[in-house]
Protein backbone atom coordinates (compact mmCIF):
# COMPACT_ATOMS: atom_id res chain seq x y z
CA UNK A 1 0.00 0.00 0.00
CA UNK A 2 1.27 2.98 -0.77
CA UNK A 3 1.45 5.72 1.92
CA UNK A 4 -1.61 7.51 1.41
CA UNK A 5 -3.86 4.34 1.52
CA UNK A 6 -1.99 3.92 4.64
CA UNK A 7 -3.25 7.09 5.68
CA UNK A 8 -6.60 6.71 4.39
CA UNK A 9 -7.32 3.41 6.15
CA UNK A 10 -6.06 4.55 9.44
CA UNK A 11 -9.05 7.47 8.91
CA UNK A 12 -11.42 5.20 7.82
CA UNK A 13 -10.78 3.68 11.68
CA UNK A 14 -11.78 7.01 13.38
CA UNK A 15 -14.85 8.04 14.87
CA UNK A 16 -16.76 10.84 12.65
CA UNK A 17 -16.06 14.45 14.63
CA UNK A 18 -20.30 14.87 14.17
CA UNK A 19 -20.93 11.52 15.23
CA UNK A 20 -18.67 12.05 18.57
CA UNK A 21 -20.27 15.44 19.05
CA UNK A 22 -23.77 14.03 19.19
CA UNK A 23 -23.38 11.07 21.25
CA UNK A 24 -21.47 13.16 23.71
CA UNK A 25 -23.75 16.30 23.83
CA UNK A 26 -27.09 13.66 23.36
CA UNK A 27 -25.76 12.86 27.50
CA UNK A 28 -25.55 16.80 28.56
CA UNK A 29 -28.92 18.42 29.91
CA UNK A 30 -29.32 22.26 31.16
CA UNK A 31 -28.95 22.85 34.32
CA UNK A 32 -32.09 22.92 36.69
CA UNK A 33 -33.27 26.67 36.12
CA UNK A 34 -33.24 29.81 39.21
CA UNK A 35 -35.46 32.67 39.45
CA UNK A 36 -32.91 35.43 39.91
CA UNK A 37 -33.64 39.21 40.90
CA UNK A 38 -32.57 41.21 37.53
CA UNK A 39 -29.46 42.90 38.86
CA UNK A 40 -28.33 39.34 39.30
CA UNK A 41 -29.50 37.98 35.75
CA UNK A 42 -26.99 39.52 33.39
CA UNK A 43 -24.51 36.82 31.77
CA UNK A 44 -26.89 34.08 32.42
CA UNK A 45 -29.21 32.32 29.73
CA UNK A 46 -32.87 32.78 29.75
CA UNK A 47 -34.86 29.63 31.03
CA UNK A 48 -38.22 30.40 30.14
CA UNK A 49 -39.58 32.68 27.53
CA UNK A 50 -40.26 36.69 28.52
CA UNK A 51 -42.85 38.52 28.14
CA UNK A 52 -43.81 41.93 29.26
CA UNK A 53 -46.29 42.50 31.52
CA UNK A 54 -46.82 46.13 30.96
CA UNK A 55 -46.09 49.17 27.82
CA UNK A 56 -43.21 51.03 27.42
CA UNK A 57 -43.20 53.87 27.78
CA UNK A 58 -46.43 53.43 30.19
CA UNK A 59 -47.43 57.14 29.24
CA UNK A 60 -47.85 59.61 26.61
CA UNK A 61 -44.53 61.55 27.03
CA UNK A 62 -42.26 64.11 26.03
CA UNK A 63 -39.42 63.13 24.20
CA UNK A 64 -37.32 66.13 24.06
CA UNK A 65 -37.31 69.25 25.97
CA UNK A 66 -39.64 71.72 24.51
CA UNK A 67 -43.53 72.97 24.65
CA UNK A 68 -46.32 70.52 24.79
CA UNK A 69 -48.84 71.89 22.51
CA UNK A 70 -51.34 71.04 19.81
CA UNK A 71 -50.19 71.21 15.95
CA UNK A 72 -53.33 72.74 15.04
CA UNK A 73 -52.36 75.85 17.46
CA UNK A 74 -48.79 76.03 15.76
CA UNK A 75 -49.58 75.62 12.33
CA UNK A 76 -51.94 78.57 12.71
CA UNK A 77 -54.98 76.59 12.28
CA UNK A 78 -56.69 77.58 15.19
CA UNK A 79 -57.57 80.93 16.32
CA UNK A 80 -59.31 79.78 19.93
CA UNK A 81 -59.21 82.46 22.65
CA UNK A 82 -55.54 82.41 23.68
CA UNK A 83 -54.12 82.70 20.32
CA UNK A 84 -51.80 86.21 20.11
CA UNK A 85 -50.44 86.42 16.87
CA UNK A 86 -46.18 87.43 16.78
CA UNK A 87 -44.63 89.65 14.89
CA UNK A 88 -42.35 88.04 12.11
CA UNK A 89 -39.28 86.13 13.32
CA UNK A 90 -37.86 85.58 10.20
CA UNK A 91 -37.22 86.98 7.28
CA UNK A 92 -40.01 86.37 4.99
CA UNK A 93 -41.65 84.29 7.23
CA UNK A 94 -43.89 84.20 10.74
CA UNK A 95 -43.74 82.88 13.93
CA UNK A 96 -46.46 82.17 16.59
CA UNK A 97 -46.76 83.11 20.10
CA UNK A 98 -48.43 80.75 22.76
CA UNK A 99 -49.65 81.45 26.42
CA UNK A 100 -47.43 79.09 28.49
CA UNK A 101 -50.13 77.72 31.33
CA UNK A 102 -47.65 75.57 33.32
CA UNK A 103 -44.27 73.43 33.80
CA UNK A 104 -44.18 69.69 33.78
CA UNK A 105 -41.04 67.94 34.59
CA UNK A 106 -40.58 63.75 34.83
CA UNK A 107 -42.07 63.63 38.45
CA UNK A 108 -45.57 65.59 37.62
CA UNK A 109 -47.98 63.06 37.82
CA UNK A 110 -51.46 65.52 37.97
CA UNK A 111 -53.25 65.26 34.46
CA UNK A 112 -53.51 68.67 32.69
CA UNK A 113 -55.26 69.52 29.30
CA UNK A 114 -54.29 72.05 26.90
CA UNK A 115 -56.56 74.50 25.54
CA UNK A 116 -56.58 76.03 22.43
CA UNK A 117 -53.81 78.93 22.42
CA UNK A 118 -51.79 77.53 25.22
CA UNK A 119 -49.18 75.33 25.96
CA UNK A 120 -46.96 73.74 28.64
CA UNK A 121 -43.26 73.72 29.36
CA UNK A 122 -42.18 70.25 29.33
CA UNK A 123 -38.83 68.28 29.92
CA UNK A 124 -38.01 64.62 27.97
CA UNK A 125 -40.08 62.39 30.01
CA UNK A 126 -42.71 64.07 31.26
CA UNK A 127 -45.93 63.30 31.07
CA UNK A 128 -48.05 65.06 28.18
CA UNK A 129 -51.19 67.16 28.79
CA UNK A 130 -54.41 65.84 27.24
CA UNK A 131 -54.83 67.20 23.69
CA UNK A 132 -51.10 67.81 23.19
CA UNK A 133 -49.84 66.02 20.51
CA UNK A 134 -46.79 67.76 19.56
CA UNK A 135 -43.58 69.06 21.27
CA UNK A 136 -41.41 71.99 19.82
CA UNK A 137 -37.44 71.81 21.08
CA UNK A 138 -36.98 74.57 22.90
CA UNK A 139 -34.22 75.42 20.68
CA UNK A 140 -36.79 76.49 17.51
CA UNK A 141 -38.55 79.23 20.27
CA UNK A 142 -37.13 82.55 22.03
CA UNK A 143 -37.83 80.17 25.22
CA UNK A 144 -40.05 81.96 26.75
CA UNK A 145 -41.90 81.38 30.04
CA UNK A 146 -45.07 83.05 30.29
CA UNK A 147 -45.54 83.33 26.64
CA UNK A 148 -43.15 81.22 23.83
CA UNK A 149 -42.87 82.53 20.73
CA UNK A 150 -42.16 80.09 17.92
CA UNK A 151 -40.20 80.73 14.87
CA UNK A 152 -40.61 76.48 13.36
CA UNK A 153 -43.20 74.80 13.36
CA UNK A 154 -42.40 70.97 13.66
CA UNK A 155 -44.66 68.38 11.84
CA UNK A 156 -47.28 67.02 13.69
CA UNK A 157 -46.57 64.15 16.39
CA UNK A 158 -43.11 65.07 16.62
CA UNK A 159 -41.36 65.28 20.26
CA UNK A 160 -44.05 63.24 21.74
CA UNK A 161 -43.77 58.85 22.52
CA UNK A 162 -46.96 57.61 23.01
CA UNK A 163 -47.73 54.57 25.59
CA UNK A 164 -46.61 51.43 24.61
CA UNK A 165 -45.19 53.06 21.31
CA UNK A 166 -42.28 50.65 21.34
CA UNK A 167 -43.34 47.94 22.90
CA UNK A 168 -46.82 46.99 24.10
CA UNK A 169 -47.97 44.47 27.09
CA UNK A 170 -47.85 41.15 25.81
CA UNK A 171 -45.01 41.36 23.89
CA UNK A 172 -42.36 38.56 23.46
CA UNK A 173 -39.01 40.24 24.49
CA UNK A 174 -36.59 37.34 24.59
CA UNK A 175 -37.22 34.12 24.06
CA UNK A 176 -35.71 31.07 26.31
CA UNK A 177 -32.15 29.85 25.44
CA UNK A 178 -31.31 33.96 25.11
CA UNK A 179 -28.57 35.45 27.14
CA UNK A 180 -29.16 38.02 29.22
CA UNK A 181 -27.42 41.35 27.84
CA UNK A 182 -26.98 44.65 30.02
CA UNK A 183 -29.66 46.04 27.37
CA UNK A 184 -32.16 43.22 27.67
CA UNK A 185 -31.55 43.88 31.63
CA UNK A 186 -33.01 47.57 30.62
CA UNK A 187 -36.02 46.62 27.98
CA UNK A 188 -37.06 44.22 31.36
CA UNK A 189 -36.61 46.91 33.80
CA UNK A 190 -38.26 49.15 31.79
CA UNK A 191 -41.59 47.12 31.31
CA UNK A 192 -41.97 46.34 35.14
CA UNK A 193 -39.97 43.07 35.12
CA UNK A 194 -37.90 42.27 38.62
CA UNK A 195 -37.17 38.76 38.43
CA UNK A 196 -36.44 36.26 35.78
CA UNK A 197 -36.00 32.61 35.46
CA UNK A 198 -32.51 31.68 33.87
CA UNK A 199 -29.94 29.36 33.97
CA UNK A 200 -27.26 29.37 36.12
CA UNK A 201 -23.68 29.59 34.39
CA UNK A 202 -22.00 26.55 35.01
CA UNK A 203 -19.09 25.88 37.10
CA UNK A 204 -16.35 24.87 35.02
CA UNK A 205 -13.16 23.00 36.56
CA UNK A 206 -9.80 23.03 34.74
CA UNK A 207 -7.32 20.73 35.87
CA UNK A 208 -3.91 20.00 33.79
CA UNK A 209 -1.80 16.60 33.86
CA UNK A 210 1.43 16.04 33.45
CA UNK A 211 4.66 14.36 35.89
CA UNK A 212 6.44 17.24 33.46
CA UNK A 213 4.39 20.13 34.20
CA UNK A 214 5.78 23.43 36.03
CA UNK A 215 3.83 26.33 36.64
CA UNK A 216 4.14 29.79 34.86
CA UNK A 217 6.52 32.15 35.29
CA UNK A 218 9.68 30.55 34.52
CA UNK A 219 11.07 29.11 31.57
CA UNK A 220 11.14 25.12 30.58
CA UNK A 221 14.27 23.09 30.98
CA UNK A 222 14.43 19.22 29.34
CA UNK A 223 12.11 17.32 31.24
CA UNK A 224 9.75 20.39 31.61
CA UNK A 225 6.94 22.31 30.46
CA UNK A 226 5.24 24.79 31.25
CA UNK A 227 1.88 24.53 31.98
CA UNK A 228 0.31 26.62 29.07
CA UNK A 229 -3.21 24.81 29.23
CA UNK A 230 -4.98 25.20 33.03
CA UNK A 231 -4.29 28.97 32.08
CA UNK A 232 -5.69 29.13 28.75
CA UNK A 233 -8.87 27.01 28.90
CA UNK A 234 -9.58 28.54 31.80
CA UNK A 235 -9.87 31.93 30.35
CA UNK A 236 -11.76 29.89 27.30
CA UNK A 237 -14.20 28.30 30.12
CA UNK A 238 -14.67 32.23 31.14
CA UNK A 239 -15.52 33.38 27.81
CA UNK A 240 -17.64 30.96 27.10
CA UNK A 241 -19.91 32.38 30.26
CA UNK A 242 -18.82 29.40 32.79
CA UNK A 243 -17.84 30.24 36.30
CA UNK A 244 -13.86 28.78 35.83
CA UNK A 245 -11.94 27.10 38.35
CA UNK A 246 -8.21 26.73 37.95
CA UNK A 247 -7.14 23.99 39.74
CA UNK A 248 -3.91 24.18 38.99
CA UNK A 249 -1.39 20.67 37.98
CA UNK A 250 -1.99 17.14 38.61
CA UNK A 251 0.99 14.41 38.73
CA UNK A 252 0.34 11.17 36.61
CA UNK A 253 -0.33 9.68 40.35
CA UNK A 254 -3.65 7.62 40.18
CA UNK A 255 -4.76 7.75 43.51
CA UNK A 256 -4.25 11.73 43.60
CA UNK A 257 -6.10 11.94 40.42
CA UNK A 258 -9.00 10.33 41.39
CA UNK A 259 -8.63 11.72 44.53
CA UNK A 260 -8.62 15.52 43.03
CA UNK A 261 -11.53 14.67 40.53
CA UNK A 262 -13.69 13.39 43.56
CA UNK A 263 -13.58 16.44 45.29
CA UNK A 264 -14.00 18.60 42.38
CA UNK A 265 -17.86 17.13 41.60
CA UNK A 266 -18.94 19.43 44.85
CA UNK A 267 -18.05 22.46 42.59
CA UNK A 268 -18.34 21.75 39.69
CA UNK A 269 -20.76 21.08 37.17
CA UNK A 270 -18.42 20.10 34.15
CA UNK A 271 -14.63 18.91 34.92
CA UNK A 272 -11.91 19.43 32.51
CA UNK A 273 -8.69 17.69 32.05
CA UNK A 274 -5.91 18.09 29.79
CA UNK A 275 -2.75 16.13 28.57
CA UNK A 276 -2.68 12.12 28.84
CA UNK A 277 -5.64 11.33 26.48
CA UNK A 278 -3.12 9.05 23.81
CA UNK A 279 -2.04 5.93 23.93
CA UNK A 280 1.92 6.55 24.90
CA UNK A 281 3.92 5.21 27.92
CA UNK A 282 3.22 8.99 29.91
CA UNK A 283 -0.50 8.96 28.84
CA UNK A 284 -1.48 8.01 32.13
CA UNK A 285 -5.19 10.04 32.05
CA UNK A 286 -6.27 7.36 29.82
CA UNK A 287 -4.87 4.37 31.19
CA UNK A 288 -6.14 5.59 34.70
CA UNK A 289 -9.78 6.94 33.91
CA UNK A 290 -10.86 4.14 31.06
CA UNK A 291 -9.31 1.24 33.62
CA UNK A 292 -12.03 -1.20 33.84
CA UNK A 293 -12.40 -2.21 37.39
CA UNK A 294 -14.81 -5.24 39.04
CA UNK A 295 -15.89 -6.19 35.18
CA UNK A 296 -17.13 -2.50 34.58
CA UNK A 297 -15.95 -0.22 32.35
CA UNK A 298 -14.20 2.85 33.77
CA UNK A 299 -16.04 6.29 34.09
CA UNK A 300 -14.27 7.64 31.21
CA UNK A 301 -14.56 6.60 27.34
CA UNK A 302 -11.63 7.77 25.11
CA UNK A 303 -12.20 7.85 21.85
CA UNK A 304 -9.80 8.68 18.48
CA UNK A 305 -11.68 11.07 16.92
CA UNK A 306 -11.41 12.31 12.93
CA UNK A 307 -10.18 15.43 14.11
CA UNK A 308 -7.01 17.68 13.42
CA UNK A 309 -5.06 18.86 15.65
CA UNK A 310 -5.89 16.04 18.88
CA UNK A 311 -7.80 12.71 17.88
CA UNK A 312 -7.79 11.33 21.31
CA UNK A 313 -10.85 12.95 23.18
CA UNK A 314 -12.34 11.46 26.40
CA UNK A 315 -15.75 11.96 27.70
CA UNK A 316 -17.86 10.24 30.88
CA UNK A 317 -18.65 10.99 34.31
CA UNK A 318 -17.26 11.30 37.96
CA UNK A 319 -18.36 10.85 41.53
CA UNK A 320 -21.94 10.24 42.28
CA UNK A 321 -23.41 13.20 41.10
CA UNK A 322 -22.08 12.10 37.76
CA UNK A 323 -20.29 15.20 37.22
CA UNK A 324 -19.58 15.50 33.60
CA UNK A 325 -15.78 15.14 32.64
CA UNK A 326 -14.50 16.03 29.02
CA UNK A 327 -10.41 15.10 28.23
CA UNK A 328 -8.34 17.03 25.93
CA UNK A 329 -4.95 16.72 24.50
CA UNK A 330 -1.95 17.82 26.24
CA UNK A 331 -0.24 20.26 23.72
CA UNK A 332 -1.87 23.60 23.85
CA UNK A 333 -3.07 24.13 20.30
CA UNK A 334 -4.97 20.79 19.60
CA UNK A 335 -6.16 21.31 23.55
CA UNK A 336 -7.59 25.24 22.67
CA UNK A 337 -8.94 23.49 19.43
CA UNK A 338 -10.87 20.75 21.47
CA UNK A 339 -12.58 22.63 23.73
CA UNK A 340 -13.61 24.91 21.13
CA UNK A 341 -14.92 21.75 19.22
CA UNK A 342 -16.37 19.75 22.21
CA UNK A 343 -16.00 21.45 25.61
CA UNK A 344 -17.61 24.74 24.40
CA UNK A 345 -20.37 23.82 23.29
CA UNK A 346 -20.74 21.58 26.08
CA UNK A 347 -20.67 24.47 28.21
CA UNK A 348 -23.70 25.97 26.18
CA UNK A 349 -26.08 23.34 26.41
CA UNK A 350 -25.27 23.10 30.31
CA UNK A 351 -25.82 26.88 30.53
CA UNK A 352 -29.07 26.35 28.14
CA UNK A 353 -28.07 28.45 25.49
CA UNK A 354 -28.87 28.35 22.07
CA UNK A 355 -27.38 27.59 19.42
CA UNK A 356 -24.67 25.99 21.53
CA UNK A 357 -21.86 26.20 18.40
CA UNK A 358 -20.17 29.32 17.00
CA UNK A 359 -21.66 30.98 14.37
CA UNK A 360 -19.98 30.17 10.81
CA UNK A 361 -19.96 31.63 7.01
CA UNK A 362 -18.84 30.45 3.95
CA UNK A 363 -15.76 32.69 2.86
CA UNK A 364 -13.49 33.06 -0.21
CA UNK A 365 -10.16 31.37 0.57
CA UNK A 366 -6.82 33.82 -0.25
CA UNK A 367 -4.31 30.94 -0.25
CA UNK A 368 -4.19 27.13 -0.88
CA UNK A 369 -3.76 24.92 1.94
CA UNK A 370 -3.75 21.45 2.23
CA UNK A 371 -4.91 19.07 5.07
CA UNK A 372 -4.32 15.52 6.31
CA UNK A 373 -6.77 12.89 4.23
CA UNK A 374 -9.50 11.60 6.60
CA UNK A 375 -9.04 13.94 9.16
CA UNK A 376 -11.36 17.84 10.16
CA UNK A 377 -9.21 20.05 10.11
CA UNK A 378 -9.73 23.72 12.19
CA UNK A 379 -7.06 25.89 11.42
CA UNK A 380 -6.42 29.55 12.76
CA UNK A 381 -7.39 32.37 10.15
CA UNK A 382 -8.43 35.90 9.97
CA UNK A 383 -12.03 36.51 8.31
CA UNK A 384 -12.44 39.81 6.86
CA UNK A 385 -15.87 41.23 5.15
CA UNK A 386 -15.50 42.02 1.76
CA UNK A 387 -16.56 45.45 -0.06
CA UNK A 388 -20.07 44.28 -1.33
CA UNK A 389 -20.60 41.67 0.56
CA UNK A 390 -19.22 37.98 1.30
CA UNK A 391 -16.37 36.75 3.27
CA UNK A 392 -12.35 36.11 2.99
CA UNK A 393 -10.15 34.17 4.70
CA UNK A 394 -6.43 33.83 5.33
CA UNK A 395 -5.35 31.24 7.02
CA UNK A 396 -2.45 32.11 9.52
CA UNK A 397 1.07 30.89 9.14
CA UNK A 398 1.91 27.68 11.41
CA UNK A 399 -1.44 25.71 10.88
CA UNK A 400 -3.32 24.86 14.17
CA UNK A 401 -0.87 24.28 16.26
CA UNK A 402 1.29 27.74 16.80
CA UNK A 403 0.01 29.62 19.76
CA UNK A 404 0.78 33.11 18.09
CA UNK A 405 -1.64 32.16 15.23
CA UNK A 406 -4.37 31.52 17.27
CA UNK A 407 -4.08 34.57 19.31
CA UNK A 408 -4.31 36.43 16.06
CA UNK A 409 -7.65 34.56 14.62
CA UNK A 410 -10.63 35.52 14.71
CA UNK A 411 -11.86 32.14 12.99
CA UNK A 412 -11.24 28.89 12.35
CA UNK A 413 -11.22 27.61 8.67
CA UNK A 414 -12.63 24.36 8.44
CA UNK A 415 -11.70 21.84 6.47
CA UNK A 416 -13.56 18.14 5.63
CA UNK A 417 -12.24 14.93 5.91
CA UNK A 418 -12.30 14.54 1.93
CA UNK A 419 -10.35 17.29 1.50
CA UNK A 420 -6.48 17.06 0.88
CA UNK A 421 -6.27 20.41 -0.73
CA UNK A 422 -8.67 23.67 -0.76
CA UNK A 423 -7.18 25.35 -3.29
CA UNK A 424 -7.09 29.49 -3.71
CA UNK A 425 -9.82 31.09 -4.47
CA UNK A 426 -12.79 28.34 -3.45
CA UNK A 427 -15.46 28.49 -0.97
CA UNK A 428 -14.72 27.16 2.33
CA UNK A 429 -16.38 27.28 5.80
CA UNK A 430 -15.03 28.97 8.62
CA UNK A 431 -16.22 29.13 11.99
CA UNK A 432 -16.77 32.65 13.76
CA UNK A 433 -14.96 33.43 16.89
CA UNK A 434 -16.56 36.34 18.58
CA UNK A 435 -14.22 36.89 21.32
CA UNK A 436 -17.35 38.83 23.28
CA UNK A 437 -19.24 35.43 23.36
């Protein structure tokens, strides 16, 4: 055989990345939801649809600073008994003078009507007199304050919101799965809403593996690494909206990993662990988690996945709250790449969101690449919008496993087991990495 149907038979072994993906995230559920006061809401994903229970904005109101009054009285017309006619304002042109009967700021809450000729003071928010239905900036009058003279007449209806202008009780303003934004925290506030039933983010542990691991802030020597992951998918855990727990580094010791992993289940509602998912004499994760012990199989399936960079992936459950557990590669690139392909999106659908993957477009590809046969490939690129519409993509220098290139991306181009080469110039998919969520 020659060494591509090598290569293409050892794929052919692997488990499909979508058919992992579902059978893991078919064994996730949301977490049980909380009714949360709304100062405590933000961040956190809607469990139950919203709707308001009153209008916004309740009342007729001003919405600028100005003079309530009726067009008919300003557009000259009416001539009722507290019209005064001005003298002209402007050249080749006339104003209109109005008897001002009264001030009305955001706290007057006695109804007033207008009648014809008159008119009331009035500051954004205020409550409108009956009959008024326009409001001239103060800026277009000599601001006066027992008469106004006006030199513009606005059209009619301008200056004024009317109650539930915007939005009206019994509207729909988010649905379930939505998260809760600082400006959905204001449209609730707004239409009488104090509480609201989300779900809580979940509590996401990190732990990394490794006899050869050494914390940050010093440099490697042979036999040493750094340990670039418990740092980094942390800070991934966080901006995926999870409450993230660094615990720090774990020896290849089997008692203290079990150990550590039992205690972590009263924190945490998703465990995850990286290095030690292969198959070679230090992968000890593996050998320790996927042991089979009294005829059962261990808490912990590892499986080699179609994927590029990291095959091996591990998934199961721990203690006996049967905490969920996901296991990612030791070297930092395929490990960012897994949990943006499996540990992310489990973090979604335990925080109830939805969709639970990143957004993705179809985008014109600047330079030919080419990618292992029978493998997915995600590979760090920049995605640009193009004048007129459409996408581009450049894929970053290094391929998916350079650290600098995927602090640089703002996507990942994706590329399908069948394909060796994508060559300039064709369509591919690339997935969206929106760094705010």
């Amino acid at each position: 055989m020659t060494a591509t149907a090598d290569a293409e038979a050892a794929a052919n072994e692997l488990t499909p990345l979508a058919d992992y993906l579902g059978s893991v995230l078919r064994r996730l559920r949301a977490l049980p939801p909380l009714d949360l006061d709304l100062t405590q809401a933000y961040g956190n994903v809607l469990a139950e649809d919203v709707v308001a229970p009153h209008s916004f904005p309740a009342f007729d109101q001003a919405a600028v600073d100005g003079y309530a009054a009726r067009w008919e009285d300003i557009s000259g017309g009416s001539r009722g008994p507290g019209y005064v006619p001005a003298p002209s304002g402007i050249p080749g042109g006339r104003s209109i003078r109005l008897n001002v009967v009264g001030d009305l700021g955001a706290a007057s809450w006695r109804p007033v009507r207008l009648t014809p000729g008159s008119c009331f003071s009035v500051a954004a928010g205020a409550p409108l007199p009956v009959g008024a239905d326009v409001v001239v900036p103060v800026e277009w009058t000599d601001q006066g304050m027992a008469a106004v003279e006006i030199f513009r007449a606005p059209k009619r209806g301008y200056g004024v919101r009317r109650a539930g202008e915007e939005l009206s009780a019994g509207t729909l303003l988010a649905r379930a799965g939505t998260y809760v934004s600082p400006a959905l925290v204001a449209v609730f506030a707004a239409t009488g809403i104090g509480h609201v039933v989300v779900r809580p983010s979940p509590r996401v542990v990190i732990v990394a593996t490794g006899d050869e691991l050494v914390d940050v802030g010093r440099g490697s020597q042979p036999g040493q690494v750094v340990d670039t992951n418990s740092h980094a998918l942390t800070a991934a855990a966080a901006e995926a909206g999870a409450l993230a727990y660094r615990v720090g580094i774990c020896d290849d010791d089997p008692e203290a990993l079990r150990g550590l992993l039992e205690d972590q289940t009263l924190r945490a509602d998703l465990i995850i662990t990286t290095g030690g998912t292969g198959t070679g004499p230090g992968d000890m994760v593996r050998r320790i988690l996927s042991r089979k012990e009294g005829g059962r199989a261990g808490p912990v399936a590892f499986t080699d996945v179609a994927l590029y960079p990291g095959t091996a992936l591990g998934f199961g459950t721990v203690g006996a709250e049967e905490v969920p557990v996901v296991c990612l590669p030791g070297e930092p690139g395929a490990a960012l790449i897994g949990f943006e392909v499996l540990a992310r999106p489990a973090i979604q659908l335990l925080a109830g969101a939805e969709p639970v993957f990143r957004p993705s477009v179809r985008a014109h590809l600047l330079e030919t690449v080419s990618s292992p046969v029978g493998l997915r490939e995600f590979r760090p690129a920049h995605v640009a919008e193009r004048r007129g519409g459409g996408y581009t993509v450049q894929p970053l220098a290094g391929g998916p496993f350079t650290l600098s290139g995927l602090a640089e991306a703002n996507g990942l181009l994706v590329l399908g087991e069948r394909v060796t080469t994508a060559a300039a110039g064709s369509t591919v998919d690339v997935l969206l990495l929106d760094r705010r969520r």
